[in-house]
Protein backbone atom coordinates (compact mmCIF):
# COMPACT_ATOMS: atom_id res chain seq x y z
CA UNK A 1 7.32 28.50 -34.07
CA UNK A 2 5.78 31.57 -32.43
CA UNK A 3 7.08 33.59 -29.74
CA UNK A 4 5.40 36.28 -27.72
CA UNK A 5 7.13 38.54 -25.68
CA UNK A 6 6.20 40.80 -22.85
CA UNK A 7 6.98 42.43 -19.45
CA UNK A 8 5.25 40.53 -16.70
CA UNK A 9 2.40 42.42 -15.41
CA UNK A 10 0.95 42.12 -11.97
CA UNK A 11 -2.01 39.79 -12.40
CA UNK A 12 -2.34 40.36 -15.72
CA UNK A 13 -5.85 40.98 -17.80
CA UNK A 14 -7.37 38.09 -19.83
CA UNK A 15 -5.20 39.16 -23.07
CA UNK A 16 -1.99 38.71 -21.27
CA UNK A 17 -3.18 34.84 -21.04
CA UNK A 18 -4.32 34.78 -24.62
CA UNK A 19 -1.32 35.84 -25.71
CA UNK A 20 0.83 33.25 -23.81
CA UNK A 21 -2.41 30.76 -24.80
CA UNK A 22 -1.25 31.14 -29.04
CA UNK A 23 2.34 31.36 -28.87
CA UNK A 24 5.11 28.12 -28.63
CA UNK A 25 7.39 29.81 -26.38
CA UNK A 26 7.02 33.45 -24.04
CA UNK A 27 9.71 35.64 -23.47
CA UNK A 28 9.70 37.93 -19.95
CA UNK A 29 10.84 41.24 -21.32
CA UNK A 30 12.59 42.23 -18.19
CA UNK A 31 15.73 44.49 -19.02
CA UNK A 32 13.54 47.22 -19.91
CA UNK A 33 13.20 50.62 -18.45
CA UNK A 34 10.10 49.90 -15.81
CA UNK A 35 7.24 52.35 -16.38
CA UNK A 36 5.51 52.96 -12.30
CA UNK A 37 2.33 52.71 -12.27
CA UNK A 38 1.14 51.25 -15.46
CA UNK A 39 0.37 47.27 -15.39
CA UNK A 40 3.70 46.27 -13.93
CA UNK A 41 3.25 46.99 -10.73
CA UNK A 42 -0.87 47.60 -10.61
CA UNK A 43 -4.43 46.15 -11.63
CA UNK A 44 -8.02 46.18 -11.10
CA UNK A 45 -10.37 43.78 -9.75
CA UNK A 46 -14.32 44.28 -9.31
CA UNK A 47 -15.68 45.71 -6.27
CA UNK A 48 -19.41 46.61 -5.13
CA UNK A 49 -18.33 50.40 -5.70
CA UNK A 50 -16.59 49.83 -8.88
CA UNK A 51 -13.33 48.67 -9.73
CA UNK A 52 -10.15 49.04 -7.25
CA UNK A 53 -6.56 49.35 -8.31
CA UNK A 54 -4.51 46.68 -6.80
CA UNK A 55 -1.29 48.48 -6.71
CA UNK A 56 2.18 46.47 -5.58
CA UNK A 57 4.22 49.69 -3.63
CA UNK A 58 8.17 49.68 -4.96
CA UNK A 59 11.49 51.64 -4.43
CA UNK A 60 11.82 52.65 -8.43
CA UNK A 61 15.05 54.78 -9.15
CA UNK A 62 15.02 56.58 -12.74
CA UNK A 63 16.10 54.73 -14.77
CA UNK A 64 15.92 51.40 -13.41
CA UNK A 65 15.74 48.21 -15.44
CA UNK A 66 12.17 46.13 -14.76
CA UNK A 67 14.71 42.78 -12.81
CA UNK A 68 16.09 45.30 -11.02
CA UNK A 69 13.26 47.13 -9.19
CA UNK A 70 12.15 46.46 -5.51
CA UNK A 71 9.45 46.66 -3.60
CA UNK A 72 8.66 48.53 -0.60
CA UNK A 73 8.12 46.41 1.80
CA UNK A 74 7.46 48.57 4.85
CA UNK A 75 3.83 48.85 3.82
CA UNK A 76 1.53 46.25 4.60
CA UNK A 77 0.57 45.80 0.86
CA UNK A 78 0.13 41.92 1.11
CA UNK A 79 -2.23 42.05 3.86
CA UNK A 80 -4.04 44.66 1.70
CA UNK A 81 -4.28 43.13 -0.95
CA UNK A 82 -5.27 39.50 0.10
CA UNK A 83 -8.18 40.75 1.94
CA UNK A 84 -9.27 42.82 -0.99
CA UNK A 85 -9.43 39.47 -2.77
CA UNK A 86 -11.57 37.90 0.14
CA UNK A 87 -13.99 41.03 1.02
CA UNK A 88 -14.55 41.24 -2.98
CA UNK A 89 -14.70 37.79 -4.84
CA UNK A 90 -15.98 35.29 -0.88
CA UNK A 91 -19.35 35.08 -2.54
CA UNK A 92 -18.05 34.15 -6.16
CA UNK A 93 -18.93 30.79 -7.56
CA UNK A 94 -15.32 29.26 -7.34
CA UNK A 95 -13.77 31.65 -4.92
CA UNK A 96 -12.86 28.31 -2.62
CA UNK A 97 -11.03 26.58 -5.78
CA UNK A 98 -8.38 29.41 -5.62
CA UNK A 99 -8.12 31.28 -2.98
CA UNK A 100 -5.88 29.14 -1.27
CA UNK A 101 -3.60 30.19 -4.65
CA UNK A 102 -3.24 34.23 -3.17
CA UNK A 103 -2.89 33.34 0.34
CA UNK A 104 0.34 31.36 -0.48
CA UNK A 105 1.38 33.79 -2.82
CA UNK A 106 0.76 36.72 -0.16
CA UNK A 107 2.21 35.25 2.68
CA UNK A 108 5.78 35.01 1.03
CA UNK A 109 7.87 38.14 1.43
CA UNK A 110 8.73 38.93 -2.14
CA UNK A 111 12.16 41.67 -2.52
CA UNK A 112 11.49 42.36 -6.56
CA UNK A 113 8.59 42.84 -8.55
CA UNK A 114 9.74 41.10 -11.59
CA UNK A 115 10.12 38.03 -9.17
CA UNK A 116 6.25 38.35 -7.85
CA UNK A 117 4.77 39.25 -10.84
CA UNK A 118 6.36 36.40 -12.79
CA UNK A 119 5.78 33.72 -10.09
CA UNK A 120 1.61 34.87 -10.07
CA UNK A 121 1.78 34.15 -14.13
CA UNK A 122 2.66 30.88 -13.86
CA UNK A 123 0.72 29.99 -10.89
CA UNK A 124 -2.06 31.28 -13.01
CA UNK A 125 -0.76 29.40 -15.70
CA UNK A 126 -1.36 26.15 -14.06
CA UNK A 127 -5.05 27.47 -12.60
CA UNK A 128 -6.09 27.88 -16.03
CA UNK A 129 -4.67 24.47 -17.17
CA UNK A 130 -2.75 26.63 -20.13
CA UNK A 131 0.65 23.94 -21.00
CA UNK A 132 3.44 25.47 -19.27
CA UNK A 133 5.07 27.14 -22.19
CA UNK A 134 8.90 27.22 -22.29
CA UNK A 135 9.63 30.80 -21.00
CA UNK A 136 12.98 32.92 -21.14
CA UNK A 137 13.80 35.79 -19.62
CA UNK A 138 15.35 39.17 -22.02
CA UNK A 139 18.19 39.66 -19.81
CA UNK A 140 19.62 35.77 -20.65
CA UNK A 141 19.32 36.40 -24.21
CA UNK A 142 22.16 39.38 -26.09
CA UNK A 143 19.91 41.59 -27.94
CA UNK A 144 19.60 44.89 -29.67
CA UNK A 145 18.52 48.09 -27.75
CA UNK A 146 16.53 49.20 -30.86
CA UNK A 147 12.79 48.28 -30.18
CA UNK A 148 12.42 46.07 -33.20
CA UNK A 149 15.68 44.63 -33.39
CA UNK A 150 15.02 43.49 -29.93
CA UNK A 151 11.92 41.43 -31.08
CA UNK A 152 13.85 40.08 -33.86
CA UNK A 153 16.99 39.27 -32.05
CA UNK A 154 14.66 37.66 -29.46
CA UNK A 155 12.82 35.40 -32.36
CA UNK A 156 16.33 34.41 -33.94
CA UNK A 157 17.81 33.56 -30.68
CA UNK A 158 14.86 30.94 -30.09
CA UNK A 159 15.00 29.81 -33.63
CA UNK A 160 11.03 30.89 -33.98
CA UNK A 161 9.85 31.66 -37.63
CA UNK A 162 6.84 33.93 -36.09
CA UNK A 163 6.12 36.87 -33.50
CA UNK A 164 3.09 37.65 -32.22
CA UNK A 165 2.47 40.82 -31.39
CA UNK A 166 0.15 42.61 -29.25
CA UNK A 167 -2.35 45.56 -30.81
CA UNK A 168 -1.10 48.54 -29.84
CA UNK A 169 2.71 47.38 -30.69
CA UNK A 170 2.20 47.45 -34.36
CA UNK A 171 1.94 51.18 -34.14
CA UNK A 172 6.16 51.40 -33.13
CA UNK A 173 7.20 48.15 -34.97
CA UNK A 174 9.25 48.37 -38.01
CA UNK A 175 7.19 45.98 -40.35
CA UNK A 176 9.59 46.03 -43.61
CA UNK A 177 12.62 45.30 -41.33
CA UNK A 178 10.63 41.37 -39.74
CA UNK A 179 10.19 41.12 -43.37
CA UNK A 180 13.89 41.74 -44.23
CA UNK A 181 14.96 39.63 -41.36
CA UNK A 182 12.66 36.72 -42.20
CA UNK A 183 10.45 36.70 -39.57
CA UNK A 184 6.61 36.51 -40.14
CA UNK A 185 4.50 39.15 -37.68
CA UNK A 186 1.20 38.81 -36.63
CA UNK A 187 -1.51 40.60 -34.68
CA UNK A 188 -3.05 39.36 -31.24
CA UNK A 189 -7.02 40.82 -32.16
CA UNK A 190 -8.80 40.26 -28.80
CA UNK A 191 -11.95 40.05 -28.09
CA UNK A 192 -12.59 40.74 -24.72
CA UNK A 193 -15.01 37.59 -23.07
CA UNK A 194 -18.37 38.21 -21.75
CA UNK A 195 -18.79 36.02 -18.17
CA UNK A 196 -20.85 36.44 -15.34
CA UNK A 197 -19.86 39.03 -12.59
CA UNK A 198 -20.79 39.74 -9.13
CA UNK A 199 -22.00 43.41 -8.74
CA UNK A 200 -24.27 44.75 -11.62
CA UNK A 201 -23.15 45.13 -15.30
CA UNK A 202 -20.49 44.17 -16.78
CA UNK A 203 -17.17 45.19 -16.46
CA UNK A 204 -14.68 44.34 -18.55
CA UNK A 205 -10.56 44.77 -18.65
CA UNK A 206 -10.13 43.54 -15.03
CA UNK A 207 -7.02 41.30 -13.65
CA UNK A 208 -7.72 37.22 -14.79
CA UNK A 209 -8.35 36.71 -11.24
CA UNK A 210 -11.78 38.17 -11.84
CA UNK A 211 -12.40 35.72 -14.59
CA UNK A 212 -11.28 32.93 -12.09
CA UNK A 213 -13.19 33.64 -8.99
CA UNK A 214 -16.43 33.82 -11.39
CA UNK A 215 -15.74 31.18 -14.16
CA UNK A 216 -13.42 28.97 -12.35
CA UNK A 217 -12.55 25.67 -14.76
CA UNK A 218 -14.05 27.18 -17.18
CA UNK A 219 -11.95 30.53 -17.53
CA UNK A 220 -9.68 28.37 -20.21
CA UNK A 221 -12.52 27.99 -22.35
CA UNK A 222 -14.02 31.35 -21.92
CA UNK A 223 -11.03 33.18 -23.40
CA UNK A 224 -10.68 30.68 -26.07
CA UNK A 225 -14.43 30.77 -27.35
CA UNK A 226 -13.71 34.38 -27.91
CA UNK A 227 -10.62 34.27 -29.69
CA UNK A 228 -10.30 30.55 -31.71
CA UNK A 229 -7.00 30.17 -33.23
CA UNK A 230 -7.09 31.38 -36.50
């Protein structure tokens, strides 16, 4: 059984889903320190100027946990960031099919991030048609503070054999000690999809909700033509 694990990023990028798309069950790493203003709380989408930041605004004290971050709600970020969905994506082929999705997201008046951003995965989730994956959350789970331990501990606790990994966190992993634990690691290698766009060239690493507005039904597919199981 394979597990991926991963904080939950505010409308994540099309690897996020890839990731979730290959593994058997997906753990919300969510009792980690929360890093402002890298994915957690922020991401792009396409715009005729180039792409925007879609930034969620929160009241982050040093050293806060992810779960226990809020966010500032006396800015109007909702409003913002619903129309930048509309004035952006309203000529996109399948614009219509979802964004009734973000207006019932936006129009709820969310406390903590880790609550909003985990709520848009799994509406996503169901958009692209991915299985609903059993998910578990770090904080349920009594784990190791030592960044690979915690992987491990997190694989042995949901009796999974395999943990998938992301690129870039091979570089900090301690490879001899899955090995010594019995756990099998592997690599998430993705290849970013090429899909029509509004506005000129390509642009690629954007939120999924670029891939849906443009690809619609068909955003599933798109992903997986570029990265087949193995």
């Amino acid at each position: 059984m394979i597990v991926a694990v991963h904080q939950a990023q505010y409308l994540p990028w099309l690897g996020y889903f890839d990731k979730i798309d290959k593994a058997d069950i997906f753990c919300f790493l969510d009792n980690v320190q929360f890093k402002k203003n890298e994915w957690q709380n922020r991401n792009r989408i396409k715009t005729s100027k180039g792409w925007q930041w879609l930034t969620t605004p929160v009241r982050y004290r040093f050293p806060q946990m992810i779960n226990e971050v809020k966010i500032n709600n006396t800015l109007n970020w909702r409003r913002k960031h619903l129309q930048a969905l509309i004035t952006n994506y309203h000529k996109a082929p399948f614009f219509d099919n979802f964004i009734d999705l973000f207006r019932q997201v936006y129009s709820k008046n969310w406390e903590y991030l880790n609550d909003l951003n985990v709520y848009l995965i799994r509406s996503i989730l169901n958009s692209l048609t991915i299985s609903q994956k059993p998910a578990v959350f770090s904080s349920e789970l009594h784990l190791s503070s030592d960044p690979t331990d915690r992987l491990i501990d997190i694989c042995k606790n949901l009796g999974a054999d395999t943990y998938l990994s992301g690129q870039d966190g091979i570089n900090y992993l301690n490879q001899e000690r899955f090995r010594q634990r019995g756990i099998k690691l592997i690599v998430q290698h993705f290849n970013h999809p090429v899909y029509p766009q509004l506005f000129a060239e390509f642009q690629s690493h954007l939120s999924i909700v670029d891939l849906l507005f443009n690809c619609g039904p068909g955003s599933l597919q798109k992903i997986r033509d570029y990265n087949p199981n193995p």
